[in-house]
Protein backbone atom coordinates (compact mmCIF):
# COMPACT_ATOMS: atom_id res chain seq x y z
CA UNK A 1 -15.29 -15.74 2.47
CA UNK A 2 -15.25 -13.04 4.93
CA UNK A 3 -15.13 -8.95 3.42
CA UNK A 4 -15.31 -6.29 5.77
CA UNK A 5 -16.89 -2.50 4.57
CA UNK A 6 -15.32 0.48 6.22
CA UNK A 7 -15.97 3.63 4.46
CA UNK A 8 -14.88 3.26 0.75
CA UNK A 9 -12.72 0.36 1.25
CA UNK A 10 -13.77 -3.07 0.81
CA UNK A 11 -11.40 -5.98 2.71
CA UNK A 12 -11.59 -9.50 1.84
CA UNK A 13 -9.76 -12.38 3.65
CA UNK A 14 -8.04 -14.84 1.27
CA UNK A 15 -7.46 -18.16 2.84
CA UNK A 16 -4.66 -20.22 2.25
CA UNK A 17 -4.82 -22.84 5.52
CA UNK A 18 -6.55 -22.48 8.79
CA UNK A 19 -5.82 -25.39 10.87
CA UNK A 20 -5.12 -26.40 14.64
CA UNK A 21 -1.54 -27.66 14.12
CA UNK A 22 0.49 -25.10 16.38
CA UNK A 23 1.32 -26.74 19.72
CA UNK A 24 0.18 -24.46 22.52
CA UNK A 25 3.00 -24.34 24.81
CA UNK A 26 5.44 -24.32 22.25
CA UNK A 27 4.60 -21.75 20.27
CA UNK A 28 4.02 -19.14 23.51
CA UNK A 29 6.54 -19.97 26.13
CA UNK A 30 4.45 -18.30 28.64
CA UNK A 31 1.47 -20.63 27.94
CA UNK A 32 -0.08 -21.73 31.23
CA UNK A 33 -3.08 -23.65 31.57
CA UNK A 34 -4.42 -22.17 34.83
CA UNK A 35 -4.25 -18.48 32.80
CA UNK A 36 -5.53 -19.85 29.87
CA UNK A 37 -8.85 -21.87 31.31
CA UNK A 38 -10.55 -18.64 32.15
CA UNK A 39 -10.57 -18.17 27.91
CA UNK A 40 -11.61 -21.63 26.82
CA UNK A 41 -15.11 -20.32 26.59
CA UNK A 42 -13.97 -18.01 23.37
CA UNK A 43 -11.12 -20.09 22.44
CA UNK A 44 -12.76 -23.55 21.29
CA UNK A 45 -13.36 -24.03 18.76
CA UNK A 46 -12.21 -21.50 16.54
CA UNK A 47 -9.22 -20.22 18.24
CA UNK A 48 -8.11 -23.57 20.32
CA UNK A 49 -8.21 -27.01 19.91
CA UNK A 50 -8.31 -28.59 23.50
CA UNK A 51 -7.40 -32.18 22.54
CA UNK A 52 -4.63 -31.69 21.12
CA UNK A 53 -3.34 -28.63 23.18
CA UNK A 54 -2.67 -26.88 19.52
CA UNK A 55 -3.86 -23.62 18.79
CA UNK A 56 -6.01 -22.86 15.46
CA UNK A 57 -4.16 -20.27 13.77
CA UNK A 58 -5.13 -18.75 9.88
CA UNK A 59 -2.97 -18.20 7.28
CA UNK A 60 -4.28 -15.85 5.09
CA UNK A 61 -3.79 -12.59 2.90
CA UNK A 62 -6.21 -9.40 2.98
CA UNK A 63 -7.36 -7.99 -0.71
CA UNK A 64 -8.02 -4.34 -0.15
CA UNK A 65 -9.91 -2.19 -2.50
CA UNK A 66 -10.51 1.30 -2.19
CA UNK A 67 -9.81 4.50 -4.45
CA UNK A 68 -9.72 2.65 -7.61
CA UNK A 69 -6.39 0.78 -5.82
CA UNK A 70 -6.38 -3.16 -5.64
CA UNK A 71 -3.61 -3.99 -3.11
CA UNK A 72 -3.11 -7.15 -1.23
CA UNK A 73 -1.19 -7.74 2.29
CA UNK A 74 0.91 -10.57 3.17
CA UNK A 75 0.89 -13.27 1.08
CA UNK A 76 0.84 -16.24 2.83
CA UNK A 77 3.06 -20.15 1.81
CA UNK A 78 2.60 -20.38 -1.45
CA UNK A 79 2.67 -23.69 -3.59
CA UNK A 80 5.56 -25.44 -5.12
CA UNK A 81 7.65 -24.06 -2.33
CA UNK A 82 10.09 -26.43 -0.76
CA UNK A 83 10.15 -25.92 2.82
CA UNK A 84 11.40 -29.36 4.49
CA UNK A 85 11.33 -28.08 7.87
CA UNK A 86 7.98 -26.78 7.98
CA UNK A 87 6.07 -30.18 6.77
CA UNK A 88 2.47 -28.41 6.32
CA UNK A 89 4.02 -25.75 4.20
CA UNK A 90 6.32 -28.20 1.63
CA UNK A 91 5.64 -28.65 -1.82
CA UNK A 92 2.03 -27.34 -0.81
CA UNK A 93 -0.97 -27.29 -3.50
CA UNK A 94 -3.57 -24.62 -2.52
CA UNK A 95 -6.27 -22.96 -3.55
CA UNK A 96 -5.34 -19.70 -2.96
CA UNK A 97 -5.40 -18.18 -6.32
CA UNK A 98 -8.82 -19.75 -7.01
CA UNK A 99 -10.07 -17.90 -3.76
CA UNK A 100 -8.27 -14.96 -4.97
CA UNK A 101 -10.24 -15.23 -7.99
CA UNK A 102 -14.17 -15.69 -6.54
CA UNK A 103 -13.09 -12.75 -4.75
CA UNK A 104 -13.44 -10.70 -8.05
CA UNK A 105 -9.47 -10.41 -8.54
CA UNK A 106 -7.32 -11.83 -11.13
CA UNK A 107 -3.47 -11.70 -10.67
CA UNK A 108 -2.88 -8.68 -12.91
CA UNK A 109 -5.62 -7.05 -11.55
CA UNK A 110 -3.44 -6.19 -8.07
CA UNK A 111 -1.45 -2.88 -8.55
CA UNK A 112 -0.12 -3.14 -5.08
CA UNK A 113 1.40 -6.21 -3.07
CA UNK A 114 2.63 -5.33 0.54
CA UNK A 115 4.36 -7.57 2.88
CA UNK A 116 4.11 -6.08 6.73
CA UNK A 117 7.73 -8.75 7.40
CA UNK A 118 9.57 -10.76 5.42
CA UNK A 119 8.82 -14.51 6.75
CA UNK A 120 7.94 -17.24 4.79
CA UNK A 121 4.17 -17.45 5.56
CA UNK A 122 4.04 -13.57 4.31
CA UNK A 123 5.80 -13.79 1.34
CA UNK A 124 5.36 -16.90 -0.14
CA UNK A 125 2.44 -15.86 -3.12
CA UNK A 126 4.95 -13.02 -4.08
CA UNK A 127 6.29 -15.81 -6.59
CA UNK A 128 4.97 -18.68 -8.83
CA UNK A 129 6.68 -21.29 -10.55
CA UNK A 130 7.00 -20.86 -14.60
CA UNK A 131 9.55 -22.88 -16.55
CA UNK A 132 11.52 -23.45 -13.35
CA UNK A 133 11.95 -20.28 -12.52
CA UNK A 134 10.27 -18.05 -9.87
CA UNK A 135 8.55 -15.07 -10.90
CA UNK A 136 6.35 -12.57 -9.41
CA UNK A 137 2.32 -13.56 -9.39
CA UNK A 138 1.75 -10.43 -10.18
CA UNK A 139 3.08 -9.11 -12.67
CA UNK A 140 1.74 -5.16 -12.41
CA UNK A 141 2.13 -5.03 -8.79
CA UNK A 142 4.71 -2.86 -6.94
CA UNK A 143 5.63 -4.47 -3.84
CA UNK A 144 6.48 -3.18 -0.61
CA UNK A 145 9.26 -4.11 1.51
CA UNK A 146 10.81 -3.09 4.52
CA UNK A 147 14.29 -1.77 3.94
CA UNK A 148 15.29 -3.31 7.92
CA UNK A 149 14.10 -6.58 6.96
CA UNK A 150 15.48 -6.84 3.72
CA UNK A 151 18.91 -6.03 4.73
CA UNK A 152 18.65 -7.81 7.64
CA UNK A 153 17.62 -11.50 5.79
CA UNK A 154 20.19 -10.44 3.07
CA UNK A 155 22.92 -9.94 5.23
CA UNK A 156 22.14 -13.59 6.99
CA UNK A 157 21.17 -15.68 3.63
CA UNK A 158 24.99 -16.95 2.94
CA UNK A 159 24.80 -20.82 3.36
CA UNK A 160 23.74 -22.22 -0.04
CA UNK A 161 22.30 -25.16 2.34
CA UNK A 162 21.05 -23.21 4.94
CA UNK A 163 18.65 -20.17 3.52
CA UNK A 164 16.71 -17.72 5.73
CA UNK A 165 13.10 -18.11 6.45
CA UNK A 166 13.20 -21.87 4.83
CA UNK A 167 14.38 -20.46 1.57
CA UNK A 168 11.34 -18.33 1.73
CA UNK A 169 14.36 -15.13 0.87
CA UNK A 170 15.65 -16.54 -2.04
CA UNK A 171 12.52 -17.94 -4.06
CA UNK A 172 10.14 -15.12 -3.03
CA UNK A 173 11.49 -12.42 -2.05
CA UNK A 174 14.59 -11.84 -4.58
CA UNK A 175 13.54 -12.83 -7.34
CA UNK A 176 11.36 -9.96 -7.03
CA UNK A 177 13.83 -7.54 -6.53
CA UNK A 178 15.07 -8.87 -9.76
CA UNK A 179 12.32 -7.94 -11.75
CA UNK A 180 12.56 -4.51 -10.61
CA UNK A 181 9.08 -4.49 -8.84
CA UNK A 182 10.27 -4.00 -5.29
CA UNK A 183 9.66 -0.75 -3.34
CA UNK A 184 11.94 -0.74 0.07
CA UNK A 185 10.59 1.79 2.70
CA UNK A 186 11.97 3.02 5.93
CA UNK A 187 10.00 4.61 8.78
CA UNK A 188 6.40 6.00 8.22
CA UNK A 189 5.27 6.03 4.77
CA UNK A 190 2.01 7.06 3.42
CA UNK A 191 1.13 5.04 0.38
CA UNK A 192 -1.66 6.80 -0.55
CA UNK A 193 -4.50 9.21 1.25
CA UNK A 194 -6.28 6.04 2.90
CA UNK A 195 -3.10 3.50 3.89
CA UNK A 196 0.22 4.58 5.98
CA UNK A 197 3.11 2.11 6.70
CA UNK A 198 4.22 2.80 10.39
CA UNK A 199 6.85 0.95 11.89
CA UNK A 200 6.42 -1.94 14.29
CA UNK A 201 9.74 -3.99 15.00
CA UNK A 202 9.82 -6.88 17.34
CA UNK A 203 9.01 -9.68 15.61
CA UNK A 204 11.29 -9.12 13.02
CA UNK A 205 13.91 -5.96 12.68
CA UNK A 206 11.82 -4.46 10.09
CA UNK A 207 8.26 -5.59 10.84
CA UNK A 208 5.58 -3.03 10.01
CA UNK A 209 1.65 -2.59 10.28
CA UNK A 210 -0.63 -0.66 7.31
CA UNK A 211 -3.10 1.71 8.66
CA UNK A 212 -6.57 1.98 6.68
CA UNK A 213 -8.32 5.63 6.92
CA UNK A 214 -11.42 5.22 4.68
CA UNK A 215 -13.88 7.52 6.23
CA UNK A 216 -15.34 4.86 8.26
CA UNK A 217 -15.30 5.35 12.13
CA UNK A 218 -11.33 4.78 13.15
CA UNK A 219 -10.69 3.23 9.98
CA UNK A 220 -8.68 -0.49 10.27
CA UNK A 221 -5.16 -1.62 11.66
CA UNK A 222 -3.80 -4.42 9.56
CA UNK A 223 -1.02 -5.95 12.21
CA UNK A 224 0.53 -8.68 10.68
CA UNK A 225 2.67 -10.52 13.45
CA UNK A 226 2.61 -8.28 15.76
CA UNK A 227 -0.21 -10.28 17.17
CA UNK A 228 -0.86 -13.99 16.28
CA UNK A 229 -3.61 -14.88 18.64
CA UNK A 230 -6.58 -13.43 19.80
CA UNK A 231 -5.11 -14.69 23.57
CA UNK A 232 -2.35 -11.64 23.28
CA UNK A 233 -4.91 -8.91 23.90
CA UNK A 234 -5.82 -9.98 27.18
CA UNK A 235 -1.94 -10.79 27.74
CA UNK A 236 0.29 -8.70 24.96
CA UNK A 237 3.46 -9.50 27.24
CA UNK A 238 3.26 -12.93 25.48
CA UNK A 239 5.67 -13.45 22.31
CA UNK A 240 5.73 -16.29 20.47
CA UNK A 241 8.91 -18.33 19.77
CA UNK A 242 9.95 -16.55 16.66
CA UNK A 243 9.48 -13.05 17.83
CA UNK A 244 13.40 -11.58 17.29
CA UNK A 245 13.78 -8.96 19.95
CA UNK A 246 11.37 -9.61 22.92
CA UNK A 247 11.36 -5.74 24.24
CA UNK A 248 10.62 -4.50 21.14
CA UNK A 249 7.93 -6.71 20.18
CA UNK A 250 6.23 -6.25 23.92
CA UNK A 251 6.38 -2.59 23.02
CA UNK A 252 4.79 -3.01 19.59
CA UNK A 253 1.78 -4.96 20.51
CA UNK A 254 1.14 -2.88 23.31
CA UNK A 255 1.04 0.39 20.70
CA UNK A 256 -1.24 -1.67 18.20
CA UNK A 257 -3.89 -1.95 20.66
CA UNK A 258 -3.43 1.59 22.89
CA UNK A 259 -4.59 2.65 18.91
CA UNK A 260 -7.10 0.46 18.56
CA UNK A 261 -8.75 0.75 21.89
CA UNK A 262 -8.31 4.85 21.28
CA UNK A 263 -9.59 5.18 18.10
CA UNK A 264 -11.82 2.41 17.11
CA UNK A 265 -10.11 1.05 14.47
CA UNK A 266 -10.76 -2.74 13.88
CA UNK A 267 -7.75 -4.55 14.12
CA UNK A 268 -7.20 -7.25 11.69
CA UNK A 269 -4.68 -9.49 11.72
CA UNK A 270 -2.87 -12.13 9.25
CA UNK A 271 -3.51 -15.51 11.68
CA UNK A 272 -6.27 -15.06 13.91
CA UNK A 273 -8.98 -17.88 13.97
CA UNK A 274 -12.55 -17.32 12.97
CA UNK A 275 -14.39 -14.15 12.91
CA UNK A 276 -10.82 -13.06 12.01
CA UNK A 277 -11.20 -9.46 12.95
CA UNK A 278 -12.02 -7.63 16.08
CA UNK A 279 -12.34 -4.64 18.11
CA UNK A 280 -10.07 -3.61 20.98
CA UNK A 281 -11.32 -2.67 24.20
CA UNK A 282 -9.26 -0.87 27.11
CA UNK A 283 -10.27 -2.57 30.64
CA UNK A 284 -8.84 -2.87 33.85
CA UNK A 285 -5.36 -1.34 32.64
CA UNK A 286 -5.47 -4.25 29.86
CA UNK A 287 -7.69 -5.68 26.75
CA UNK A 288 -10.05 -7.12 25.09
CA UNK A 289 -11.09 -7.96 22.25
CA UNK A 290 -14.92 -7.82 20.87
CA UNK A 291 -14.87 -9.77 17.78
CA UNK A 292 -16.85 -8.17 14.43
């Protein structure tokens, strides 16, 4: 289990998969190999798996406490969820709650749940199954959404046997909303005196990343999808294949690490392989990242 200190705050990486399953060039339509050998060195094994050309990618959530606040970012599949089109993720059986739960932290313990984008490997803990019926994990938790990305997936979920995000909308994201535990924000938002919402579309309309001040050094930038791999800092003009609006996701990345190279906060993202964190550095007009 990996926690990062900075300052007050505690961070703690809750696993859910972390497998080589993503094929390469599939995934990043700029993938080449002659741009990518020079990385192999950093990439296998724990970003890349050469053999099968797939790259290693996390799924996981980070449990933040600081200031007496338990909150926990992106939630990850899920179990019980039926996603048919995404094989690894159907009808899953994890131990994500259990890891939740030798990190110190029991369901009703987290007072705030926030999801940086509504897709279905973000959302999918939001719910569990009882009776049949979805309802939020947890159960004192307010849970952030962004207004763009709400209205967005709402506006699109209208085939009964087609649903947004694999379904992920309906089972784990509304059924919130129902129980009255959903927060929608717009723009920058502070949450509290250590963690601001800013804005970060691209990826999806409403995409945002959660800034951590906790009186340690630049504090932490928690990115979500605005990066998936580790091979984006050296090249952030790479998208991958479900980034929605190419510009604005280019223009995104690029701001995530200018602030991270600038002021030394440690940028931690929801799928990067193993150390799972890492410092930006500004070289040669580009980046790099030193891993924690």
């Amino acid at each position: 289990m990996t926690t990062v200190t900075i300052g007050a705050a505690s961070l703690t990486r809750i696993e859910e998969l972390y497998a080589a399953d993503w094929d390469a060039p599939a995934f990043f339509p700029d993938w080449r190999p002659e741009v990518v050998a020079p990385h192999l060195g950093w990439m296998v094994p724990d970003h890349f798996d050469p053999a099968k050309n797939c790259l290693k990618l996390s799924i996981h959530s980070w449990l933040i406490r600081i200031g007496g606040r338990t909150a926990l970012v992106d939630t990850c599949v899920g179990n019980h969820k039926t996603r048919p089109t995404r094989p690894k993720w159907h009808l899953m059986e994890s131990r994500y709650l259990q890891r939740l739960a030798a990190a110190g932290v029991r369901p009703e313990e987290i007072d705030l749940v926030m999801c940086t984008h509504l897709h279905a490997d973000h959302v999918g803990w939001n719910t569990r199954l009882d009776n049949g019926r979805w309802v939020p994990t947890f159960p004192k938790a307010r849970y952030v959404f962004s207004k763009a990305d709400y209205d967005h997936y709402l506006a699109l979920d209208r085939d009964a046997k087609a649903p947004v995000n694999h379904g992920s909308f309906r089972d784990s994201v509304l059924p919130v909303v129902e129980a009255e535990q959903a927060q929608m924000v717009t723009g920058a938002q502070a949450i509290d005196e250590h963690l601001m919402l800013e804005p970060a579309p691209g990826h999806t309309p409403g995409s945002m990343v959660l800034k951590l001040a906790a009186g340690g050094g630049g504090g932490a930038l928690l990115c979500g999808d605005v990066l998936h791999h580790a091979i984006q800092v050296y090249h952030p003009e790479w998208n991958s294949f479900v980034c929605a609006d190419a510009a604005l996701a280019r223009q995104s990345r690029r701001k995530v690490l200018e602030h991270c190279s600038g002021t030394g906060a440690l940028l931690m993202p929801t799928h990067f392989g193993a150390p799972f964190v890492c410092h930006i550095e500004a070289k040669a007009g580009g980046f790099s990242p030193r891993f924690a």
